[in-house]
PDB file of N, CA and C in Angstrom:
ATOM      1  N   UNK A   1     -51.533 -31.774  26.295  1.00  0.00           N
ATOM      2  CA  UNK A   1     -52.275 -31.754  27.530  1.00  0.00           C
ATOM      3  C   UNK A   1     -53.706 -32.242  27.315  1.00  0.00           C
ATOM      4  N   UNK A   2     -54.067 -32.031  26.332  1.00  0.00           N
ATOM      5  CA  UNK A   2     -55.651 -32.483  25.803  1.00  0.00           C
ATOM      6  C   UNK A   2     -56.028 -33.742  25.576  1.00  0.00           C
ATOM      7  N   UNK A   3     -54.657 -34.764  24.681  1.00  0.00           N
ATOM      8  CA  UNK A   3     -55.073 -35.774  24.931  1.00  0.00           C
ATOM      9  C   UNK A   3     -54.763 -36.372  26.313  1.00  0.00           C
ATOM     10  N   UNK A   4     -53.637 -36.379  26.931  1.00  0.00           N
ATOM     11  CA  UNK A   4     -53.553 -36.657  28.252  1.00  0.00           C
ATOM     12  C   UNK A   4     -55.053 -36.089  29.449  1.00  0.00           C
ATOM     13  N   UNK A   5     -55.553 -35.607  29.027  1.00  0.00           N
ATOM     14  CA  UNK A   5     -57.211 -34.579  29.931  1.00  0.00           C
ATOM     15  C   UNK A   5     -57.949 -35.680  29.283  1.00  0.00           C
ATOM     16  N   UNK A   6     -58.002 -36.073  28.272  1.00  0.00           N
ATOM     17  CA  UNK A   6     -59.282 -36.370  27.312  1.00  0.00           C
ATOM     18  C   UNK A   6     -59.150 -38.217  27.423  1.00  0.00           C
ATOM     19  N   UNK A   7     -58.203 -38.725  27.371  1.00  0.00           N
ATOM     20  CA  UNK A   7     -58.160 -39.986  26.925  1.00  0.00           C
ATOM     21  C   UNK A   7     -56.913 -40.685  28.044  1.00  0.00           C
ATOM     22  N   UNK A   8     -56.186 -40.120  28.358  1.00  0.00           N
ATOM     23  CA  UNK A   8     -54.827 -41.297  29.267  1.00  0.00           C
ATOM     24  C   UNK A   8     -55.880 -41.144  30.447  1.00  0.00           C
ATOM     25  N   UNK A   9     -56.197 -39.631  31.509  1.00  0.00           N
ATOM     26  CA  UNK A   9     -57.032 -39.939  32.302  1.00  0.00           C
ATOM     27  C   UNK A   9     -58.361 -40.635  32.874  1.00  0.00           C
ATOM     28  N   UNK A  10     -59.079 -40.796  31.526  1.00  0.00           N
ATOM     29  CA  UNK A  10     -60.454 -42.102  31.703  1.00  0.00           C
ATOM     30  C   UNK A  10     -59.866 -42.999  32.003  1.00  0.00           C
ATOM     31  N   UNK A  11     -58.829 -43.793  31.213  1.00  0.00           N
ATOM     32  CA  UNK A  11     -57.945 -44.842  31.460  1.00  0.00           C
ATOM     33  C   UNK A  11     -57.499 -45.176  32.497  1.00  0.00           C
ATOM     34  N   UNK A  12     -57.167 -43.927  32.978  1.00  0.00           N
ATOM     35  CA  UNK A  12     -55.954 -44.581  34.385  1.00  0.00           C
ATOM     36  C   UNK A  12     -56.980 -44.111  35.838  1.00  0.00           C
ATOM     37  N   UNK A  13     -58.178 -43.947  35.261  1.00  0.00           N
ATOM     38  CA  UNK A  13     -59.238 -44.014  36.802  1.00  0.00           C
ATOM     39  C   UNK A  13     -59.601 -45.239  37.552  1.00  0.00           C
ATOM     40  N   UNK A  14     -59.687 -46.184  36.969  1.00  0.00           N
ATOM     41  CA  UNK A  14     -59.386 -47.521  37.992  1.00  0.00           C
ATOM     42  C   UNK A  14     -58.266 -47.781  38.467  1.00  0.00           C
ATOM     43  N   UNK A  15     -57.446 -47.845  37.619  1.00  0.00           N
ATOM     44  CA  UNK A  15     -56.007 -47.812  38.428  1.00  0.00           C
ATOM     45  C   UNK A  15     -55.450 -47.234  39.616  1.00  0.00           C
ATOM     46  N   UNK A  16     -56.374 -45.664  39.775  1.00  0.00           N
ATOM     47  CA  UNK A  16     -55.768 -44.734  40.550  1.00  0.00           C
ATOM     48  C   UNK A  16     -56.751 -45.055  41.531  1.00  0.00           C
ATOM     49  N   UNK A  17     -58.110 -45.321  41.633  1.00  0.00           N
ATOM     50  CA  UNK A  17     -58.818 -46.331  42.428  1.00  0.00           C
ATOM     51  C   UNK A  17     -58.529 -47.455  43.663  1.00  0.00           C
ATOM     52  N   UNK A  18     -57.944 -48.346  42.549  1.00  0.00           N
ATOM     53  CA  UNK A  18     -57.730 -49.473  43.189  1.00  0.00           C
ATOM     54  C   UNK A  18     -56.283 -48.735  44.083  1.00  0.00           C
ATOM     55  N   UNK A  19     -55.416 -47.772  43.478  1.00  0.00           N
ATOM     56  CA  UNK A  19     -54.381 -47.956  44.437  1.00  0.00           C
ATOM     57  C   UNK A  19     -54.725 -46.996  45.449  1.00  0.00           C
ATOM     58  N   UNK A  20     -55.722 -46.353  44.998  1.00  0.00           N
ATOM     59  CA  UNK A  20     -56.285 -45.496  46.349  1.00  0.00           C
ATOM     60  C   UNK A  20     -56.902 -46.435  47.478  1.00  0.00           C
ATOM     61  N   UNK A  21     -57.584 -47.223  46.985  1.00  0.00           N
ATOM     62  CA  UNK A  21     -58.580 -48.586  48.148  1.00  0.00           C
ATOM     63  C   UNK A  21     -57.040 -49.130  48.848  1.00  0.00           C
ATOM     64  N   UNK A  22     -55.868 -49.750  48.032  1.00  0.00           N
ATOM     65  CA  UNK A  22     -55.059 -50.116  49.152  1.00  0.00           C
ATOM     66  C   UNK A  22     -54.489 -49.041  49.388  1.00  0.00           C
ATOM     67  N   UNK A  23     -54.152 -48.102  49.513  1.00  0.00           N
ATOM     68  CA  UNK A  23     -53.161 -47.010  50.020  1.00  0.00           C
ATOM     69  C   UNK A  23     -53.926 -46.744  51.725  1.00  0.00           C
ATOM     70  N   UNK A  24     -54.795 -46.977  51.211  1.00  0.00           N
ATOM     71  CA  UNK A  24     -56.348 -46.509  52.502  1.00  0.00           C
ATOM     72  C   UNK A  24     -56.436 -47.236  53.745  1.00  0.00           C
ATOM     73  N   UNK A  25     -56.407 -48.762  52.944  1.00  0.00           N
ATOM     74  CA  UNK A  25     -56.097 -49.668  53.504  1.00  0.00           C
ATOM     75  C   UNK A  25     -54.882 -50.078  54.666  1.00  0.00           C
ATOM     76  N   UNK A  26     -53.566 -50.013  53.954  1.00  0.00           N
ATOM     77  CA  UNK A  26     -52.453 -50.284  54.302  1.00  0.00           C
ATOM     78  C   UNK A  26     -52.340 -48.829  55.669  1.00  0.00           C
ATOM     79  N   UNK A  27     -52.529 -48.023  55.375  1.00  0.00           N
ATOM     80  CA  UNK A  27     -52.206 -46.678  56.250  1.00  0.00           C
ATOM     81  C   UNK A  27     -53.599 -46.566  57.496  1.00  0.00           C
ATOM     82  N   UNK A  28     -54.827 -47.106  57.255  1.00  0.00           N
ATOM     83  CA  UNK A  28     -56.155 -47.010  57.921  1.00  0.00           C
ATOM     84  C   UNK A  28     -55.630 -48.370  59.156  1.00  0.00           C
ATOM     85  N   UNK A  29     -54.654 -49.417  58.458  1.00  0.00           N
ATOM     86  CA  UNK A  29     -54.251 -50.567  59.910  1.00  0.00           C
ATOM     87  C   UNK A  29     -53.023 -50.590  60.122  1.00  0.00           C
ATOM     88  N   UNK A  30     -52.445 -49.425  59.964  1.00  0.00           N
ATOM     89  CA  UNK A  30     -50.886 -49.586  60.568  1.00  0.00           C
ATOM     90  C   UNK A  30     -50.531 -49.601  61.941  1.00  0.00           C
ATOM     91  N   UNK A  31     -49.731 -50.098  62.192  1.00  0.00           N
ATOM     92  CA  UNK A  31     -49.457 -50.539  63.663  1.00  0.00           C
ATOM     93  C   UNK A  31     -48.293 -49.936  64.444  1.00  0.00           C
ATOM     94  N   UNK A  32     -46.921 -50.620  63.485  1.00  0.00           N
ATOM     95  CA  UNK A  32     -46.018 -50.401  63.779  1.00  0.00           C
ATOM     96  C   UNK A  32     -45.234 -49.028  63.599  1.00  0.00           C
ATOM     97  N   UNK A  33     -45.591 -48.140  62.884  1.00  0.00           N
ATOM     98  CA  UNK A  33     -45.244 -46.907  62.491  1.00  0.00           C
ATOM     99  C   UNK A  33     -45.877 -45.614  63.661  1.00  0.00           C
ATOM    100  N   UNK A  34     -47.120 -45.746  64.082  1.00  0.00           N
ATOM    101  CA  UNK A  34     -48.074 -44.957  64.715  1.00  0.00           C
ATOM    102  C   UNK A  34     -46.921 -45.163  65.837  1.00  0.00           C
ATOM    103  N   UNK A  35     -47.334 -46.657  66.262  1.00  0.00           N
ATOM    104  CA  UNK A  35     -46.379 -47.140  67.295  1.00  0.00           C
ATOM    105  C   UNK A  35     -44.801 -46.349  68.062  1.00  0.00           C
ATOM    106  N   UNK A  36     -44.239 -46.088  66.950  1.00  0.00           N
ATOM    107  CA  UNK A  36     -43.247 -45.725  67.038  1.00  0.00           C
ATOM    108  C   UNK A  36     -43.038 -44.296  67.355  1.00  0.00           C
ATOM    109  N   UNK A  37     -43.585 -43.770  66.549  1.00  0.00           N
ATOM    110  CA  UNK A  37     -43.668 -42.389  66.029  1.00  0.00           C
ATOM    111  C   UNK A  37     -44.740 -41.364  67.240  1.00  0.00           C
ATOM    112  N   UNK A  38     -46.059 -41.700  67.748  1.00  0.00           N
ATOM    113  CA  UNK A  38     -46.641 -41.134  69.094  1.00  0.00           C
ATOM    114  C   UNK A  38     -46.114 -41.085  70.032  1.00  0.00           C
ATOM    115  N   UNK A  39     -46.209 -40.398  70.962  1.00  0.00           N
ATOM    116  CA  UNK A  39     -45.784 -40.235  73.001  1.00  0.00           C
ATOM    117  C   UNK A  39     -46.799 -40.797  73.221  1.00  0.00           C
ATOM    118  N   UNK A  40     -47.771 -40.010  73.140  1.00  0.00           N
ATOM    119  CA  UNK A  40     -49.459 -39.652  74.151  1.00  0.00           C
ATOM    120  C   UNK A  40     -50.226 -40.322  73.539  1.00  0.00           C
ATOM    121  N   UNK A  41     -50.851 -40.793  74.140  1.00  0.00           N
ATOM    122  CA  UNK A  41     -52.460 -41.653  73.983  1.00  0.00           C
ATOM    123  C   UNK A  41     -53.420 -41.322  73.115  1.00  0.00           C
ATOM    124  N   UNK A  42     -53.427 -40.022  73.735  1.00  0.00           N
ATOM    125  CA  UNK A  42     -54.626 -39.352  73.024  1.00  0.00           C
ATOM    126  C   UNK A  42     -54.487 -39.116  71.544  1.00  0.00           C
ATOM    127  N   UNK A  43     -53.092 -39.447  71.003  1.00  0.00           N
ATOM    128  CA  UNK A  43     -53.314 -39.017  69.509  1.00  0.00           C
ATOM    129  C   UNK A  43     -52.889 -40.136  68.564  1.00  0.00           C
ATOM    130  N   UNK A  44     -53.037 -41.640  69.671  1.00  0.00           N
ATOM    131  CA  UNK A  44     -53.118 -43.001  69.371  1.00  0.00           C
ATOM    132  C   UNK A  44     -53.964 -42.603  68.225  1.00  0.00           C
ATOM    133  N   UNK A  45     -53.354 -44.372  67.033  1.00  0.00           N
ATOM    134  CA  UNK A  45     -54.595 -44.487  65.856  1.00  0.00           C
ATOM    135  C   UNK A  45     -55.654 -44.909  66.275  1.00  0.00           C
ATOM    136  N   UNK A  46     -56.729 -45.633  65.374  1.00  0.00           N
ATOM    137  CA  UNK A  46     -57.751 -46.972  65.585  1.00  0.00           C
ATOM    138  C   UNK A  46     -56.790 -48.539  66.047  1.00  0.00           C
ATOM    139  N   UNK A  47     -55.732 -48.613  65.089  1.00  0.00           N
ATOM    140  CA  UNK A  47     -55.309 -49.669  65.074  1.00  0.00           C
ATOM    141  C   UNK A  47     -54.431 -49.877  66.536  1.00  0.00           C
ATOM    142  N   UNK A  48     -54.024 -48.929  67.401  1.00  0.00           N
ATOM    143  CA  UNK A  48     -53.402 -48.893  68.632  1.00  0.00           C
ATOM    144  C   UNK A  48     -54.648 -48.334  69.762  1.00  0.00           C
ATOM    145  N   UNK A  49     -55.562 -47.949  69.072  1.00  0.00           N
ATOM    146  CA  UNK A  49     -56.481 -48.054  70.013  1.00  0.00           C
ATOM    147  C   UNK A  49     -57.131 -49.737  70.942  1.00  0.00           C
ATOM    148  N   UNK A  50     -57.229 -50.630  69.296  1.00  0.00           N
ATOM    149  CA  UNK A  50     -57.541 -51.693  69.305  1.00  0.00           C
ATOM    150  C   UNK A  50     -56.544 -52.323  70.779  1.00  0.00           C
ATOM    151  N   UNK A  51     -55.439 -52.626  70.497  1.00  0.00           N
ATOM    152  CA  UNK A  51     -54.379 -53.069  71.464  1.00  0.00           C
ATOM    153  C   UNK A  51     -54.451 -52.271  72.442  1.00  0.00           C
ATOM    154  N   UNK A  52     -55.181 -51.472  73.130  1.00  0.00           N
ATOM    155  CA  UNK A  52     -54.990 -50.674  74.329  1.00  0.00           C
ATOM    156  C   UNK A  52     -56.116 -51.678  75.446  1.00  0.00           C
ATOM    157  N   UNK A  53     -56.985 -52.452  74.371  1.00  0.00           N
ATOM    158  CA  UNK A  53     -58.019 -52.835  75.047  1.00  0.00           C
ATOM    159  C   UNK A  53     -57.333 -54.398  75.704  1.00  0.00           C
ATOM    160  N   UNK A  54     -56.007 -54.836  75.505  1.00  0.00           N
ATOM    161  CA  UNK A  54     -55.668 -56.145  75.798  1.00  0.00           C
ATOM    162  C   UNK A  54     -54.987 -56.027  77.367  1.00  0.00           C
ATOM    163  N   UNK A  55     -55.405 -55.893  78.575  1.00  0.00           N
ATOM    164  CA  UNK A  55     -54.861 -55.751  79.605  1.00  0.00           C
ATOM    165  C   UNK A  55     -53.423 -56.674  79.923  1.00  0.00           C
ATOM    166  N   UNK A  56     -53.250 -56.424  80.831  1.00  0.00           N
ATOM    167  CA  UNK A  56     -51.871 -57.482  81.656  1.00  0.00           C
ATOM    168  C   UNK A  56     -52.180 -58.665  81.699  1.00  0.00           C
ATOM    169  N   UNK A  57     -52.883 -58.622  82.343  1.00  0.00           N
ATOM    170  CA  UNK A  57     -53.674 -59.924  83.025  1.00  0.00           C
ATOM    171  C   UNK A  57     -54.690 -60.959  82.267  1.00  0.00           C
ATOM    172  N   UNK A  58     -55.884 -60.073  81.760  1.00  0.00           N
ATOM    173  CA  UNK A  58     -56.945 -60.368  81.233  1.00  0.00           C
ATOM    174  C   UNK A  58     -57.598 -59.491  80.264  1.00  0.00           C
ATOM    175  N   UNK A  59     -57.756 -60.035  79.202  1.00  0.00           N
ATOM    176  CA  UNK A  59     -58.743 -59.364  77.858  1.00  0.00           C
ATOM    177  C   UNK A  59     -60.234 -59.336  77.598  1.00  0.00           C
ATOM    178  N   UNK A  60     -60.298 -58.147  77.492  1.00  0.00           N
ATOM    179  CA  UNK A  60     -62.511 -58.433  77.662  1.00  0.00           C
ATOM    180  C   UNK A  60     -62.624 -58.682  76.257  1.00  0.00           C
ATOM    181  N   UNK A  61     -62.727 -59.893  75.410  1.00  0.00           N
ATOM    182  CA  UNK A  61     -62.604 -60.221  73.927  1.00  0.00           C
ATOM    183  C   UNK A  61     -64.190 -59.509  73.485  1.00  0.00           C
ATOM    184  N   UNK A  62     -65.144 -58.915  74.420  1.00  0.00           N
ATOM    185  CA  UNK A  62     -66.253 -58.258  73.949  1.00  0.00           C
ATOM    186  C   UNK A  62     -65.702 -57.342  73.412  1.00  0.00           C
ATOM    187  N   UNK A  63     -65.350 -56.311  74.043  1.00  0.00           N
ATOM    188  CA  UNK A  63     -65.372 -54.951  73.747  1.00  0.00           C
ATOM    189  C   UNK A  63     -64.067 -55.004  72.563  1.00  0.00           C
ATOM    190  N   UNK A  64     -62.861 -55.750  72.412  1.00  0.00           N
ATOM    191  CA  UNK A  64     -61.640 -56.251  71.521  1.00  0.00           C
ATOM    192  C   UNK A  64     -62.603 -56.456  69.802  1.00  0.00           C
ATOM    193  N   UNK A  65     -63.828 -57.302  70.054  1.00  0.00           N
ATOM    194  CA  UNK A  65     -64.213 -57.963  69.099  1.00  0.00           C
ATOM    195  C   UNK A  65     -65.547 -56.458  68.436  1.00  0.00           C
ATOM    196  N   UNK A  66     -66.231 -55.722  69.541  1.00  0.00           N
ATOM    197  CA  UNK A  66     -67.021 -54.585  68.779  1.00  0.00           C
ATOM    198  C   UNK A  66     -66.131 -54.211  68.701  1.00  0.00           C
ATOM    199  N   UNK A  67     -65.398 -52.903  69.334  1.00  0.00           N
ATOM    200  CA  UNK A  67     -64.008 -52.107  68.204  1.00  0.00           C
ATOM    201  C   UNK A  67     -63.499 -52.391  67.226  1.00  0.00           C
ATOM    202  N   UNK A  68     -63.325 -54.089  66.935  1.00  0.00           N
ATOM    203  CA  UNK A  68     -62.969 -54.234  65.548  1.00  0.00           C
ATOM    204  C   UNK A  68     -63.426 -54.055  64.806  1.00  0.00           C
ATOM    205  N   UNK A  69     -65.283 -54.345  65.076  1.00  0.00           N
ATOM    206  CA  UNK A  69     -65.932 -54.472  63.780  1.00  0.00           C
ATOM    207  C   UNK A  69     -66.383 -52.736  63.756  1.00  0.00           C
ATOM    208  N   UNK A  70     -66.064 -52.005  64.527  1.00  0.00           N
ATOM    209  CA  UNK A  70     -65.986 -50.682  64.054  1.00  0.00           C
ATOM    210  C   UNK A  70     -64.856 -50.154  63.824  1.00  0.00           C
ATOM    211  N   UNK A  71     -63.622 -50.415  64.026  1.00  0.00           N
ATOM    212  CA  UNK A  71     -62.810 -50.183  62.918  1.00  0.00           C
ATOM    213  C   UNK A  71     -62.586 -50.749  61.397  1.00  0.00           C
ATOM    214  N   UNK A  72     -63.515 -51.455  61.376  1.00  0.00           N
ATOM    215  CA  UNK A  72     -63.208 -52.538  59.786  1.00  0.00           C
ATOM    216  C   UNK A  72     -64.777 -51.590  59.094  1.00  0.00           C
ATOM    217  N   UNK A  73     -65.464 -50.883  59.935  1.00  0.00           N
ATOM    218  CA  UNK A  73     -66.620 -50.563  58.554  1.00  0.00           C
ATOM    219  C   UNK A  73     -65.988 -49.208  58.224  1.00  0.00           C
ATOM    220  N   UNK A  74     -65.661 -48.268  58.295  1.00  0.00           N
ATOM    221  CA  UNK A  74     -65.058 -47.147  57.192  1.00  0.00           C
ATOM    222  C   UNK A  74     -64.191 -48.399  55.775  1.00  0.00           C
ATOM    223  N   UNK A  75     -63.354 -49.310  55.948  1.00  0.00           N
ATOM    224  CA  UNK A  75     -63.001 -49.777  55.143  1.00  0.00           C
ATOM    225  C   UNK A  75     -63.792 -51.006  54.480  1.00  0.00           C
ATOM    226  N   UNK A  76     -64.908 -51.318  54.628  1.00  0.00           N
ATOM    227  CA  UNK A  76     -65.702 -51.858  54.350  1.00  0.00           C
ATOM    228  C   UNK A  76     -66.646 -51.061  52.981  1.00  0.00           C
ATOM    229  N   UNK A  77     -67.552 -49.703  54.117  1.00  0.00           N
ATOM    230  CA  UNK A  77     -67.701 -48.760  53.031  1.00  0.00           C
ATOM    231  C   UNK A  77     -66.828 -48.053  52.073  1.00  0.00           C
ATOM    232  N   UNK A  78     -65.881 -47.767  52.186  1.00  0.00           N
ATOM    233  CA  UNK A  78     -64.802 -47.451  51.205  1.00  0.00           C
ATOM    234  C   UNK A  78     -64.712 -48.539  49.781  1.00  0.00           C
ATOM    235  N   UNK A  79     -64.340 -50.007  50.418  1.00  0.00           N
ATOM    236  CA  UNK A  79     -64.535 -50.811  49.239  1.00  0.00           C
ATOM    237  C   UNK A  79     -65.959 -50.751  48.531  1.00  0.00           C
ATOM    238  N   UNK A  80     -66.914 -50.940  49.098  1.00  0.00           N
ATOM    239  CA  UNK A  80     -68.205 -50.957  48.255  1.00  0.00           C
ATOM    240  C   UNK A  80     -68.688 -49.360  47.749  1.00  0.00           C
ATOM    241  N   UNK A  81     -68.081 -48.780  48.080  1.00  0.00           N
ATOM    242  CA  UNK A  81     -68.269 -47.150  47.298  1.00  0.00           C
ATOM    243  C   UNK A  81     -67.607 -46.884  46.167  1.00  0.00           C
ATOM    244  N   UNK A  82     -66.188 -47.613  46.200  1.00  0.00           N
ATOM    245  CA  UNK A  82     -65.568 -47.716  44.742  1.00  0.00           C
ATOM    246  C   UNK A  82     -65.312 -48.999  44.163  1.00  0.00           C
ATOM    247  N   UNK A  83     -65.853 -50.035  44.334  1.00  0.00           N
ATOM    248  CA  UNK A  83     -65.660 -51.360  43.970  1.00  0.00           C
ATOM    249  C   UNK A  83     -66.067 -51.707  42.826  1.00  0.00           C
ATOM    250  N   UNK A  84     -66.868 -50.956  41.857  1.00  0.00           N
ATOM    251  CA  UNK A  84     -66.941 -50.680  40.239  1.00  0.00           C
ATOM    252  C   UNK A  84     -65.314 -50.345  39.835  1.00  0.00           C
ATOM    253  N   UNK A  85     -64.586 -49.606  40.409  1.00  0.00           N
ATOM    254  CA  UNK A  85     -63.896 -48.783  39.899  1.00  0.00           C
ATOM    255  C   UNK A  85     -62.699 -49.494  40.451  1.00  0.00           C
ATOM    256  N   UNK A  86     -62.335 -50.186  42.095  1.00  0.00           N
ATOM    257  CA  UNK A  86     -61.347 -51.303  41.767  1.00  0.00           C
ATOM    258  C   UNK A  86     -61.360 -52.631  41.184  1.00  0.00           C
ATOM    259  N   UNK A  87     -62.543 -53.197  40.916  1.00  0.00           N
ATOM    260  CA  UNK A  87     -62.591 -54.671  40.190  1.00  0.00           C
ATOM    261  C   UNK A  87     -62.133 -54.162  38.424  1.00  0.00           C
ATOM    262  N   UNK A  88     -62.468 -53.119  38.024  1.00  0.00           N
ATOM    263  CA  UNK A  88     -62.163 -52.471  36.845  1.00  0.00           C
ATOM    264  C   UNK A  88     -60.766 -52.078  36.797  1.00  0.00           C
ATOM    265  N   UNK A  89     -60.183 -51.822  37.454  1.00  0.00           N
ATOM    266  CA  UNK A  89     -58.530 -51.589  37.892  1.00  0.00           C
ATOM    267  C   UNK A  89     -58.054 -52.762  37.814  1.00  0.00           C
ATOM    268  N   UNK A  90     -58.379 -53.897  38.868  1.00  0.00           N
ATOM    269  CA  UNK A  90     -57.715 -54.885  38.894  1.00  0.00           C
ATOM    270  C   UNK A  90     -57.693 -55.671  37.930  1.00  0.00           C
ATOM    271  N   UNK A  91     -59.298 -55.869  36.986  1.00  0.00           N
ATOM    272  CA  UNK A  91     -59.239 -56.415  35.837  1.00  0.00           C
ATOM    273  C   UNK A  91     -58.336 -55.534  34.809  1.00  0.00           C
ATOM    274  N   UNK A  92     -58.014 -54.576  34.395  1.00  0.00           N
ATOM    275  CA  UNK A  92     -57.360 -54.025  33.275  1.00  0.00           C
ATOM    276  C   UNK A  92     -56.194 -54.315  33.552  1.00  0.00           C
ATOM    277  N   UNK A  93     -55.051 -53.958  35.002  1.00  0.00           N
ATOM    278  CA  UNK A  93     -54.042 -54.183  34.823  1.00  0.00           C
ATOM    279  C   UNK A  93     -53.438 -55.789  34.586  1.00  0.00           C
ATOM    280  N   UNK A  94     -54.457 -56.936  34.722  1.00  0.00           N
ATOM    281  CA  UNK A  94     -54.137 -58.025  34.334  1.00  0.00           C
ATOM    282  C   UNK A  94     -54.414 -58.311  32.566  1.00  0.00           C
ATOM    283  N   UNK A  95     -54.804 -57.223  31.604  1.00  0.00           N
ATOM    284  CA  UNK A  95     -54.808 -57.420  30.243  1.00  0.00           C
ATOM    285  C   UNK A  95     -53.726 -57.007  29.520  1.00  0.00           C
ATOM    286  N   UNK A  96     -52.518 -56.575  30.369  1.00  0.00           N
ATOM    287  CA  UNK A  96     -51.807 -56.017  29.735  1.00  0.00           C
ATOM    288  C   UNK A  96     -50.942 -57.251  28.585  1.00  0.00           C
ATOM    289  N   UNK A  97     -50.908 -57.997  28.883  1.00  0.00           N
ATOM    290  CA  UNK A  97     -50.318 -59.236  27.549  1.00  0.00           C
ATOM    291  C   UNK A  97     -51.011 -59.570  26.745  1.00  0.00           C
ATOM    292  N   UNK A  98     -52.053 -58.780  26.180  1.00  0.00           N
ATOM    293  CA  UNK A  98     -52.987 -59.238  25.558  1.00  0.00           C
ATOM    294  C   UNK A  98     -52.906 -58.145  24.151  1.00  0.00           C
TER     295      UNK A  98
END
């Protein structure tokens, strides 16, 4: 247990990083699942919030285009809060033939 505490875990902290940044990712813009799976409005995601704003008729691409860019900064800050720690992930798991 000690070396696994002491030495596999430093190791595998970018790794667990980077798959945390996409896990975050992939689940923070899902569409089709929320989609499926809600009744009610009110407990719509961000990402079905977004599409609520596209009328029948006509789309106000203002208000389409701010909501986006406030749904894209939590994942914005997310990348630059650990982005030491996924460029370090992504670089190690490409040394493995080495």
């Amino acid at each position: 247990m000690r070396v696994w505490w002491s030495i596999l875990l430093p190791l595998l902290k970018p790794a667990f990083a980077a798959a945390a940044i996409f896990s975050f990712i992939a689940h923070w813009n899902d569409f089709l699942g929320p989609l499926i799976f809600l009744n009610t409005e009110d407990k719509y995601t961000v990402a079905l919030g977004v599409n609520m704003f596209f009328g029948e008729y006509q789309v106000n691409m203002s208000l389409v285009m701010a909501y986006s860019v406030i749904v894209t900064l939590p994942i914005i800050v997310i990348f630059f809060a650990f982005q030491r720690y996924f460029v370090q992930g992504i670089a190690v798991t490409g040394m493995a033939g080495r």
